[in-house]
Protein backbone atom coordinates (compact mmCIF):
# COMPACT_ATOMS: atom_id res chain seq x y z
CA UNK A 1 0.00 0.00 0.00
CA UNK A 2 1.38 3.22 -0.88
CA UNK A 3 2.48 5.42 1.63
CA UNK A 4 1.59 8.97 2.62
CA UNK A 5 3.94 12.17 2.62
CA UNK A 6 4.21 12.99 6.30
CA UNK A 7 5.41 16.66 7.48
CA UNK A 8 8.20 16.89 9.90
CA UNK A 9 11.63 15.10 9.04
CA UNK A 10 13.07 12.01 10.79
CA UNK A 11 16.94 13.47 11.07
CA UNK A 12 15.32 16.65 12.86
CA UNK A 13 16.38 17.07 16.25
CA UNK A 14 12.99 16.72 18.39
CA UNK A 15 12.50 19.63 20.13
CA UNK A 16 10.57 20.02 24.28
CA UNK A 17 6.44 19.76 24.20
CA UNK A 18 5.17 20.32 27.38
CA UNK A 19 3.53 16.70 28.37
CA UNK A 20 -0.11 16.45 29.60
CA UNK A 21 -1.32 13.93 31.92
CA UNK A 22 -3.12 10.78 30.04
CA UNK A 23 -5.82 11.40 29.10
CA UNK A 24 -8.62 10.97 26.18
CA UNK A 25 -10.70 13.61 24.45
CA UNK A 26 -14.03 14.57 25.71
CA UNK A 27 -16.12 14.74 23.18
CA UNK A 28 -19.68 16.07 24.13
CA UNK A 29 -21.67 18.59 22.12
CA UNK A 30 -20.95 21.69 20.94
CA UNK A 31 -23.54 24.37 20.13
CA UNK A 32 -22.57 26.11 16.89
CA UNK A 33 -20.81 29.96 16.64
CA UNK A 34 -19.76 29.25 20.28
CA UNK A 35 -19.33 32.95 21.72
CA UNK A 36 -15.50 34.04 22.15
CA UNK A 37 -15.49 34.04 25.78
CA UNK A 38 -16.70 30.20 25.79
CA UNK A 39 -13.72 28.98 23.56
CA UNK A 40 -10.98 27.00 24.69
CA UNK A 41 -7.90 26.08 22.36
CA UNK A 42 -7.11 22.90 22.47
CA UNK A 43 -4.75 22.36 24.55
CA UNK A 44 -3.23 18.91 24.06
CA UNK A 45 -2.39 16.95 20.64
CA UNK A 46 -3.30 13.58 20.90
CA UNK A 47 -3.13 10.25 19.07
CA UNK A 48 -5.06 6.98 18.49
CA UNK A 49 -4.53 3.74 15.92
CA UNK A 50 -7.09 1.78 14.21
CA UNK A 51 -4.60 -1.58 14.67
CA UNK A 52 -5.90 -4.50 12.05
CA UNK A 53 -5.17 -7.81 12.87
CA UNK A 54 -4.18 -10.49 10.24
CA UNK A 55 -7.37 -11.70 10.25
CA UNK A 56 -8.82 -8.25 10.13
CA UNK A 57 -9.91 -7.52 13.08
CA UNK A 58 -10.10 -4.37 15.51
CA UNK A 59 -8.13 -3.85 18.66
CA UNK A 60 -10.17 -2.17 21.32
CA UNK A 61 -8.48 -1.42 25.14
CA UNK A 62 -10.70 -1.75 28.03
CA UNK A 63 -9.75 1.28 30.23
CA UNK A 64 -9.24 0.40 34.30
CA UNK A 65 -12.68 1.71 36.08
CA UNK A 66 -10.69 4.63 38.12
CA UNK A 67 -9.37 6.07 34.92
CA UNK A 68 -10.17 10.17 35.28
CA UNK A 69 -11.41 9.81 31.38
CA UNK A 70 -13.50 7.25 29.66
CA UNK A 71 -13.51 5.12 32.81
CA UNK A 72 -14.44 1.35 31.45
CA UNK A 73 -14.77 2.81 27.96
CA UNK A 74 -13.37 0.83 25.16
CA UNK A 75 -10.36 2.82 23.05
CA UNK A 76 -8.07 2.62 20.66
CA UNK A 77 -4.58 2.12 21.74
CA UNK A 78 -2.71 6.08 21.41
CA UNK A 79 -2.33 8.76 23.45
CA UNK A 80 -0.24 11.96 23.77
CA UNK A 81 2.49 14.11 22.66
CA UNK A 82 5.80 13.18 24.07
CA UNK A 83 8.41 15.93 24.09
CA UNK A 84 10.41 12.91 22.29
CA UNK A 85 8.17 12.32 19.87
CA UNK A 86 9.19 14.99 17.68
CA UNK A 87 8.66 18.75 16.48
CA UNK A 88 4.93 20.39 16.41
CA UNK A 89 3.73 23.78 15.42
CA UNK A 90 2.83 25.78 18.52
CA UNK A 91 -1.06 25.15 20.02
CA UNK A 92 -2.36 28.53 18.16
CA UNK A 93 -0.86 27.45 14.95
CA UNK A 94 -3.55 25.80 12.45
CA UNK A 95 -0.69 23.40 11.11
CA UNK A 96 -1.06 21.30 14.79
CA UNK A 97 -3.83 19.59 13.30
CA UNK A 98 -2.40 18.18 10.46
CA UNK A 99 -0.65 14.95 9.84
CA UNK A 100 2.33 15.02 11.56
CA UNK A 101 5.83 12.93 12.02
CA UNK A 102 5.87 13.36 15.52
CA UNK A 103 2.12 12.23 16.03
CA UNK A 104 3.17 8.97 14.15
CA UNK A 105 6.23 8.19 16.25
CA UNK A 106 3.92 9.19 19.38
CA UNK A 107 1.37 6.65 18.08
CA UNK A 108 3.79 3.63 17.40
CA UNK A 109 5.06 3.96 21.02
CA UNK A 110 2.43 4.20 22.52
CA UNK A 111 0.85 1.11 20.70
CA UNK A 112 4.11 -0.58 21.98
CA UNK A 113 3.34 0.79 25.71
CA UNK A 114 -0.16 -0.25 25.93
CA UNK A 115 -0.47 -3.48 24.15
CA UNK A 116 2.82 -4.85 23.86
CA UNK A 117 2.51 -4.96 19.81
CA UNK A 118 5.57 -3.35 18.41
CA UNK A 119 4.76 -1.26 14.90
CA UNK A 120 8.69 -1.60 13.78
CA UNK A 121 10.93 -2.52 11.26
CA UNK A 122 14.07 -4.02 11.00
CA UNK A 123 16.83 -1.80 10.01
CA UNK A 124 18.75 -4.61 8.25
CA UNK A 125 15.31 -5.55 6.25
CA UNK A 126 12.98 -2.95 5.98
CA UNK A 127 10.39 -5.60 3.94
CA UNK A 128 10.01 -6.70 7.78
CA UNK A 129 8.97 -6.22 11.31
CA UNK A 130 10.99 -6.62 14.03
CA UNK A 131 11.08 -9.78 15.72
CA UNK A 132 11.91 -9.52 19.49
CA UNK A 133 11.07 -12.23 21.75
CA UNK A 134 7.89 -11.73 24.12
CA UNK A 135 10.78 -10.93 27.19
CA UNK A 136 12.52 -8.34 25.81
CA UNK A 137 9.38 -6.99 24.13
CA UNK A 138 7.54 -6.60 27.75
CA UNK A 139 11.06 -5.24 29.30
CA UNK A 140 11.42 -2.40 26.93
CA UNK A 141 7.49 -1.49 27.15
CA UNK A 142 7.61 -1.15 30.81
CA UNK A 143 11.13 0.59 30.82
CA UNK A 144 10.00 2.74 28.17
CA UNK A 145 6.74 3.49 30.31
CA UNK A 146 8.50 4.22 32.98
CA UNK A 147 10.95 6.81 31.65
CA UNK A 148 13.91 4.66 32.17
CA UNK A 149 15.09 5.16 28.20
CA UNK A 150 13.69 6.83 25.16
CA UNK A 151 11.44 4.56 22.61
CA UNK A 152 13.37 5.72 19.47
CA UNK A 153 16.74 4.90 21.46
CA UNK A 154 15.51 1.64 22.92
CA UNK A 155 14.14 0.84 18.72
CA UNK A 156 17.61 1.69 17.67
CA UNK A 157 19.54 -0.20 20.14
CA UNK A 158 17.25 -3.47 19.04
CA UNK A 159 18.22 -2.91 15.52
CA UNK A 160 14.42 -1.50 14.44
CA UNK A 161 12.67 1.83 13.12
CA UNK A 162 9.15 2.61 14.25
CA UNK A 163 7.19 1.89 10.94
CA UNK A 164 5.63 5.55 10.36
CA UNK A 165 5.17 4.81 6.48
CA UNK A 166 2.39 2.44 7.16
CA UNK A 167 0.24 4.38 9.47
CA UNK A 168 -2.73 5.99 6.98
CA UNK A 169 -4.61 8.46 8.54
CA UNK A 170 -8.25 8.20 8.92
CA UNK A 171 -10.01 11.35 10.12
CA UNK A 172 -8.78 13.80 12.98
CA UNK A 173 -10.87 14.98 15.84
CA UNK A 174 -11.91 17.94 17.90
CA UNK A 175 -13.03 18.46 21.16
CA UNK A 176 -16.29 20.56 20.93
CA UNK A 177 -15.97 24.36 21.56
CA UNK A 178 -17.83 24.43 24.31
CA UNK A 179 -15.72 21.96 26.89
CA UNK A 180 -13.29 23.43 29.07
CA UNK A 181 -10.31 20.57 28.49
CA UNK A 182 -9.87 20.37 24.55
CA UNK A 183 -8.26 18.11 22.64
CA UNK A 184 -6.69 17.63 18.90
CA UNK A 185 -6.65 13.80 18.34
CA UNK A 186 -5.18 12.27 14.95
CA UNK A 187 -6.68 8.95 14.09
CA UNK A 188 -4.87 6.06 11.55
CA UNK A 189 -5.12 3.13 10.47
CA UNK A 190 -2.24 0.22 10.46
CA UNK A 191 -2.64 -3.23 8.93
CA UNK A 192 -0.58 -6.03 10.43
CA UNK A 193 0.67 -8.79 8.19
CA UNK A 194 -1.96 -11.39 6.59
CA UNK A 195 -0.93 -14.82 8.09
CA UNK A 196 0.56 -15.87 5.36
CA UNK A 197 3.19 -13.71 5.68
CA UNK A 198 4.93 -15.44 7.48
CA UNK A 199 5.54 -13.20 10.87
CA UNK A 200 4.83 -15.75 14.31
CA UNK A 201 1.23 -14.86 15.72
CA UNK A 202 2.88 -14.13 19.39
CA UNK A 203 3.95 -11.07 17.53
CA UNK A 204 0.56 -9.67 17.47
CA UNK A 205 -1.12 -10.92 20.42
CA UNK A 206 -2.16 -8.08 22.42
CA UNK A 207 -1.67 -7.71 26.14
CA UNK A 208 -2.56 -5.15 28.58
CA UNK A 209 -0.43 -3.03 30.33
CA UNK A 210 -1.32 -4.69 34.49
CA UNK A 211 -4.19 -2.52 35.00
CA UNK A 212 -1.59 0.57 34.85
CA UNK A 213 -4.46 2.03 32.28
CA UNK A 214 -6.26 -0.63 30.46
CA UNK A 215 -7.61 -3.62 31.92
CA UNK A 216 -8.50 -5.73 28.59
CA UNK A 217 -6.65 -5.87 24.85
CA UNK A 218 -8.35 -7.67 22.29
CA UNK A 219 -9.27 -8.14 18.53
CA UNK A 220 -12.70 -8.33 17.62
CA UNK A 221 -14.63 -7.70 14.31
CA UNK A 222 -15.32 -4.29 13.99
CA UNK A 223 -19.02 -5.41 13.54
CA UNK A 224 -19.23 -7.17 16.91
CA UNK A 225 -17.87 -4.39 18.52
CA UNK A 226 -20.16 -2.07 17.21
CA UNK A 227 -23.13 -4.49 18.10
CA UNK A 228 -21.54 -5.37 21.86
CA UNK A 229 -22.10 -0.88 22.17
CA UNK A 230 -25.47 -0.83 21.00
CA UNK A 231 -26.77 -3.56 23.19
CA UNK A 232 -24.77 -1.74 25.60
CA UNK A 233 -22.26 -4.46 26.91
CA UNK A 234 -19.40 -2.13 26.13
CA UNK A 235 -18.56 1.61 26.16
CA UNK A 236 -17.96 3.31 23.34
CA UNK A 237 -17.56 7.28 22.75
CA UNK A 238 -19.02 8.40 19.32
CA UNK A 239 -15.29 8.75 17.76
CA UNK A 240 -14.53 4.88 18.27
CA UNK A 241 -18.50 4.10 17.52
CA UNK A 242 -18.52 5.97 14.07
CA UNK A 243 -14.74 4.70 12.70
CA UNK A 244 -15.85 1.47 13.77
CA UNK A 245 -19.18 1.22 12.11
CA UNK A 246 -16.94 2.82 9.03
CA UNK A 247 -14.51 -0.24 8.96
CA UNK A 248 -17.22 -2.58 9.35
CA UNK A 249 -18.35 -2.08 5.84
CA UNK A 250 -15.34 -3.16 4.44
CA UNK A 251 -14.11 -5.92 7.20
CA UNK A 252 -16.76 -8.52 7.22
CA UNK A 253 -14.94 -10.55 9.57
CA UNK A 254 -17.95 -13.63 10.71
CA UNK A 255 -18.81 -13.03 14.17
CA UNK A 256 -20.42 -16.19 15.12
CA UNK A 257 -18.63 -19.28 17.02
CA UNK A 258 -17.18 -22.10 14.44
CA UNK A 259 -17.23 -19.62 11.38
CA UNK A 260 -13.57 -19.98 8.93
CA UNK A 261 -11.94 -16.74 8.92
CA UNK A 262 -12.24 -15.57 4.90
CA UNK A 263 -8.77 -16.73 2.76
CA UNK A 264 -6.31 -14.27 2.52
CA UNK A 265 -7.23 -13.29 -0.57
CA UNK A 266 -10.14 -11.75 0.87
CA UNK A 267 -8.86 -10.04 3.63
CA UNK A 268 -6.15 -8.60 1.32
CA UNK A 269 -9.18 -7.52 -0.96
CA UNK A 270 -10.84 -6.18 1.99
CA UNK A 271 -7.92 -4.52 2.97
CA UNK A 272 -7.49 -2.60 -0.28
CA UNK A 273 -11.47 -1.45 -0.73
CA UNK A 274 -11.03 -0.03 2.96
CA UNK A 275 -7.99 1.77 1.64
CA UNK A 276 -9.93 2.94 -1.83
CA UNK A 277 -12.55 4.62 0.55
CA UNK A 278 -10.29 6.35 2.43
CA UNK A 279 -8.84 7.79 -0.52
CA UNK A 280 -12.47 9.44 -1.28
CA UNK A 281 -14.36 12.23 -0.33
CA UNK A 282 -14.29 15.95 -0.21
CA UNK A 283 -12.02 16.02 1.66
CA UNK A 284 -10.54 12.41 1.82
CA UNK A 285 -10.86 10.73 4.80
CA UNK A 286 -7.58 10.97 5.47
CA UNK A 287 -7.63 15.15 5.58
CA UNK A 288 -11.56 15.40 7.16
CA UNK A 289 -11.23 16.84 10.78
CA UNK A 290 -14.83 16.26 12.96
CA UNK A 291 -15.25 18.74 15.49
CA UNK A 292 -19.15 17.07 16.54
CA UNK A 293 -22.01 19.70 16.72
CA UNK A 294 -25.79 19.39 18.33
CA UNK A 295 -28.17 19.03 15.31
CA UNK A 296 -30.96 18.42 17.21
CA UNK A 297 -32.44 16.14 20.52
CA UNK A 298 -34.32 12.68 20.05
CA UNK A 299 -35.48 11.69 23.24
CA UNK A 300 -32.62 11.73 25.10
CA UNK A 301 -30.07 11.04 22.37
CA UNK A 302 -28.58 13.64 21.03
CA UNK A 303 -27.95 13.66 16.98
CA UNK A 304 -24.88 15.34 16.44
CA UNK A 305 -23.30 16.78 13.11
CA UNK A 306 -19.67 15.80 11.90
CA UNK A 307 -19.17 18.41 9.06
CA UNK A 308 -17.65 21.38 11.33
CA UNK A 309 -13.56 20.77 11.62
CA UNK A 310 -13.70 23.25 14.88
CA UNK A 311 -13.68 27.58 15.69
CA UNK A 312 -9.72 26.82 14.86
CA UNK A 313 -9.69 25.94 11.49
CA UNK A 314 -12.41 28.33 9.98
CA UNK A 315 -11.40 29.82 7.46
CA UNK A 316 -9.18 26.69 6.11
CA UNK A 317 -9.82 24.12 3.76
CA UNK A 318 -10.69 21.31 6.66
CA UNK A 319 -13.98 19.97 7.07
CA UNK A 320 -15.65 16.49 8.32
CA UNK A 321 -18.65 14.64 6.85
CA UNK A 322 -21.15 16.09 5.65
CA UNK A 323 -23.16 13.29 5.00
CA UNK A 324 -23.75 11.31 8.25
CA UNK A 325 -24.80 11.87 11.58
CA UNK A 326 -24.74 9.88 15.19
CA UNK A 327 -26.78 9.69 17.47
CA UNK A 328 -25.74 9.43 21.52
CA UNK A 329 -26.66 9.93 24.81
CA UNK A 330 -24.34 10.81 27.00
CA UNK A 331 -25.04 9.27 30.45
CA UNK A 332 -21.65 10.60 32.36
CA UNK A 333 -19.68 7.95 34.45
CA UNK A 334 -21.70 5.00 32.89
CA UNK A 335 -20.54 6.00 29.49
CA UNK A 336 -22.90 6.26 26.38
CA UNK A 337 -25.77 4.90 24.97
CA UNK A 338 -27.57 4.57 21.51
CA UNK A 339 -25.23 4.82 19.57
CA UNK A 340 -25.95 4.93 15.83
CA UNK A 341 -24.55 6.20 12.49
CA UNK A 342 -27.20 7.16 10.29
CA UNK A 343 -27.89 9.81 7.03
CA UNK A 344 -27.57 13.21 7.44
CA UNK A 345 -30.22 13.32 4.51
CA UNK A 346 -32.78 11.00 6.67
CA UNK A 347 -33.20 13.20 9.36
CA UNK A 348 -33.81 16.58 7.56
CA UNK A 349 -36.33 14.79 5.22
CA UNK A 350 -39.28 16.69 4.04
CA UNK A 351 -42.39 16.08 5.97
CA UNK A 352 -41.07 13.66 8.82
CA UNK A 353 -40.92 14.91 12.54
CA UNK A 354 -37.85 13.99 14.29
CA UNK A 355 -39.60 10.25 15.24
CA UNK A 356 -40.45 9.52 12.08
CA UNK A 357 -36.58 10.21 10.89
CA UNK A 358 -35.65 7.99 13.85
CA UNK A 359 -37.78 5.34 12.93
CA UNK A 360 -36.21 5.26 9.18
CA UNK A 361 -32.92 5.18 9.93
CA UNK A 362 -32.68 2.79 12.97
CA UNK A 363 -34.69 0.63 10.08
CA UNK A 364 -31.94 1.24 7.72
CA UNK A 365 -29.22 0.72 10.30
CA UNK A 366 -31.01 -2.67 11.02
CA UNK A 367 -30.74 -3.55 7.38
CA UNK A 368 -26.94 -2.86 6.97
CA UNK A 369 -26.08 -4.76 9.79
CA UNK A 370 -28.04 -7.73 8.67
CA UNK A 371 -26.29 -7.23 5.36
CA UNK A 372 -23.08 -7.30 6.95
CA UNK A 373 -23.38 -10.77 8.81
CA UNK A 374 -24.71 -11.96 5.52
CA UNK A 375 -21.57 -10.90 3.62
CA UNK A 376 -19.63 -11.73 5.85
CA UNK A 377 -20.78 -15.43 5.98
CA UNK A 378 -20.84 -15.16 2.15
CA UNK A 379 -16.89 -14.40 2.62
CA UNK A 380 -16.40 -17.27 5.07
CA UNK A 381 -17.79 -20.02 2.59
CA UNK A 382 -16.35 -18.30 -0.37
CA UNK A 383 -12.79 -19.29 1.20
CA UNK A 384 -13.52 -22.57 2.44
CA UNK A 385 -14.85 -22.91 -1.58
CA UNK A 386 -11.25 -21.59 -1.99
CA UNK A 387 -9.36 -23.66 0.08
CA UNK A 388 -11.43 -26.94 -1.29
């Protein structure tokens, strides 16, 4: 897959960012035009991967039930800016929420810190990841955790190079205007090896990181994890919830017990019309920046708008998606609830009140996921017809 230009060079000399304490974004609603005196700049620049198994599948982290942010939620593995990460823009400069070297490096670490998955290369065959054995692997995380030596150091001294040309990004994210503590949070997407590559499978087995922040680490389909939200056995925030119902339309990974994982033709084809829609849009996925606004109340959901990029980038070229919506209730400590991805279009159709609009698209959102778990069985017996 080809690989994007990133800003920021690797030989630069990575200069101080002030470092935040952990946390994820909060994002709640925004009112639109929010008045000057209401606006906070975002504050921190933050970081999250979309990590695809070789069976292409999602890893979600279960956060520890004291965390001060998203407590029990289910995340993607990221975080934030390290002063060792690399050079950014300064927090009123627009160019902070672009694509960036240092968010990359920031992103591979803290993969490595959270999960124990290393996104690295070996410098004597770049065609490769780095094999390290699961020992030295949970030594460096820990010691690189715990300050005792810098991740890019620690990489260099195992012979690797954090593999920043195979991170795509796929959307960026803005805390609302309205919320004190903002954040700037730059989402990819990285594809582990297909099986048949070659690479052993203790490579990519997640683990957690001892209940230091996450509890859990584990693949799923992207469809079951979007189902496990909306029957509300899992947390998820409406960043996680929409990218996931996204990638679910392209990864139809089976979700029931005893089903054959699709042949690796399939996934590879999966894999590449994922890629294809990322490429599309106005802008492309990989350039849209979602700063979620209150369209209007249903019940107690909220349906918010993803077009507006944020107060700090009007008057740029940035903008989200115009064409969906989500709907959420916010429920703070337990989390969220109906959570749903629907049509912009179907909820500002003429002549239906807001429960009529409801009504149509939880119908249509019914429909997809049904054809989902068809297609996806469809791709399960297509490779066992394969493999015959």
């Amino acid at each position: 897959m080809a690989s994007e230009k990133i800003k920021g060079s690797a030989s630069e000399s990575p200069k101080p960012i002030t470092r935040a304490s952990p946390s994820a974004s909060n994002l709640s609603v925004q009112r639109r035009n929010p008045s000057a005196q209401s606006l906070t700049a975002p504050r921190f620049s933050n970081y999250s991967i979309l990590l695809i198994s070789p069976t292409n599948q999602i890893l979600l982290l279960q956060r520890v039930k004291k965390s001060s942010s998203f407590a029990s939620a289910h995340v993607f593995p990221g975080g934030h800016i390290d002063h060792e990460d690399g050079e950014l823009p300064s927090e009123d400069d627009a160019r902070i929420h672009e694509d960036r070297l240092a968010y990359r490096v920031g992103a591979i670490r803290e993969c490595f810190e959270e999960s124990g998955i290393l996104l690295a290369r070996s410098r004597q065959n770049a065609n490769t990841l780095l094999q390290l054995d699961e020992r030295e692997r949970d030594l460096g995380r820990h010691a690189i955790h715990n300050k005792e030596v810098k991740f890019q150091d620690w990489l260099q001294s195992h012979g690797g190079i954090a593999d920043t040309l195979s991170l795509h990004p796929f959307t960026r994210w803005l805390t609302p205007a309205n919320i004190p503590r903002r954040f700037s949070t730059q989402m990819y997407l990285y594809f582990l090896p297909l099986a048949a590559a070659g690479i052993p499978d203790a490579l990519h087995l997640p683990t957690d990181d001892g209940g230091v922040e996450h509890t859990e680490a584990r693949f799923r389909p992207a469809s079951e994890w979007v189902s496990l939200a909306q029957a509300d056995k899992i947390i998820l925030f409406p960043p996680q919830f929409f990218l996931l119902s996204l990638v679910a339309d392209f990864l139809k990974v089976p979700t029931s017990v005893g089903s054959e994982i699709p042949s690796s033709e399939t996934l590879e084809s999966q894999r590449n019309e994922l890629m294809d829609f990322i490429r599309t849009g106005d802008p492309p996925w990989g350039n849209k920046c979602i700063s979620p606004t209150s369209l209007k109340k249903d019940g107690k959901r909220l349906i918010m708008g993803l077009n507006e990029p944020g107060p700090e980038l009007e008057g740029t070229n940035r903008k989200g998606d115009a064409d969906r919506v989500i709907w959420v209730q916010f429920k703070g400590k337990e989390g969220t609830s109906g959570l749903q991805v629907g049509w912009k279009k179907d909820i500002v159709s003429e002549g239906l009140t807001d429960e009529e609009s409801t009504e149509y698209v939880e119908t249509r959102s019914r429909e997809r996921m049904r054809e989902t778990s068809d297609d996806g069985m469809e791709h399960a017996l297509r490779g066992k017809r394969e493999n015959l």
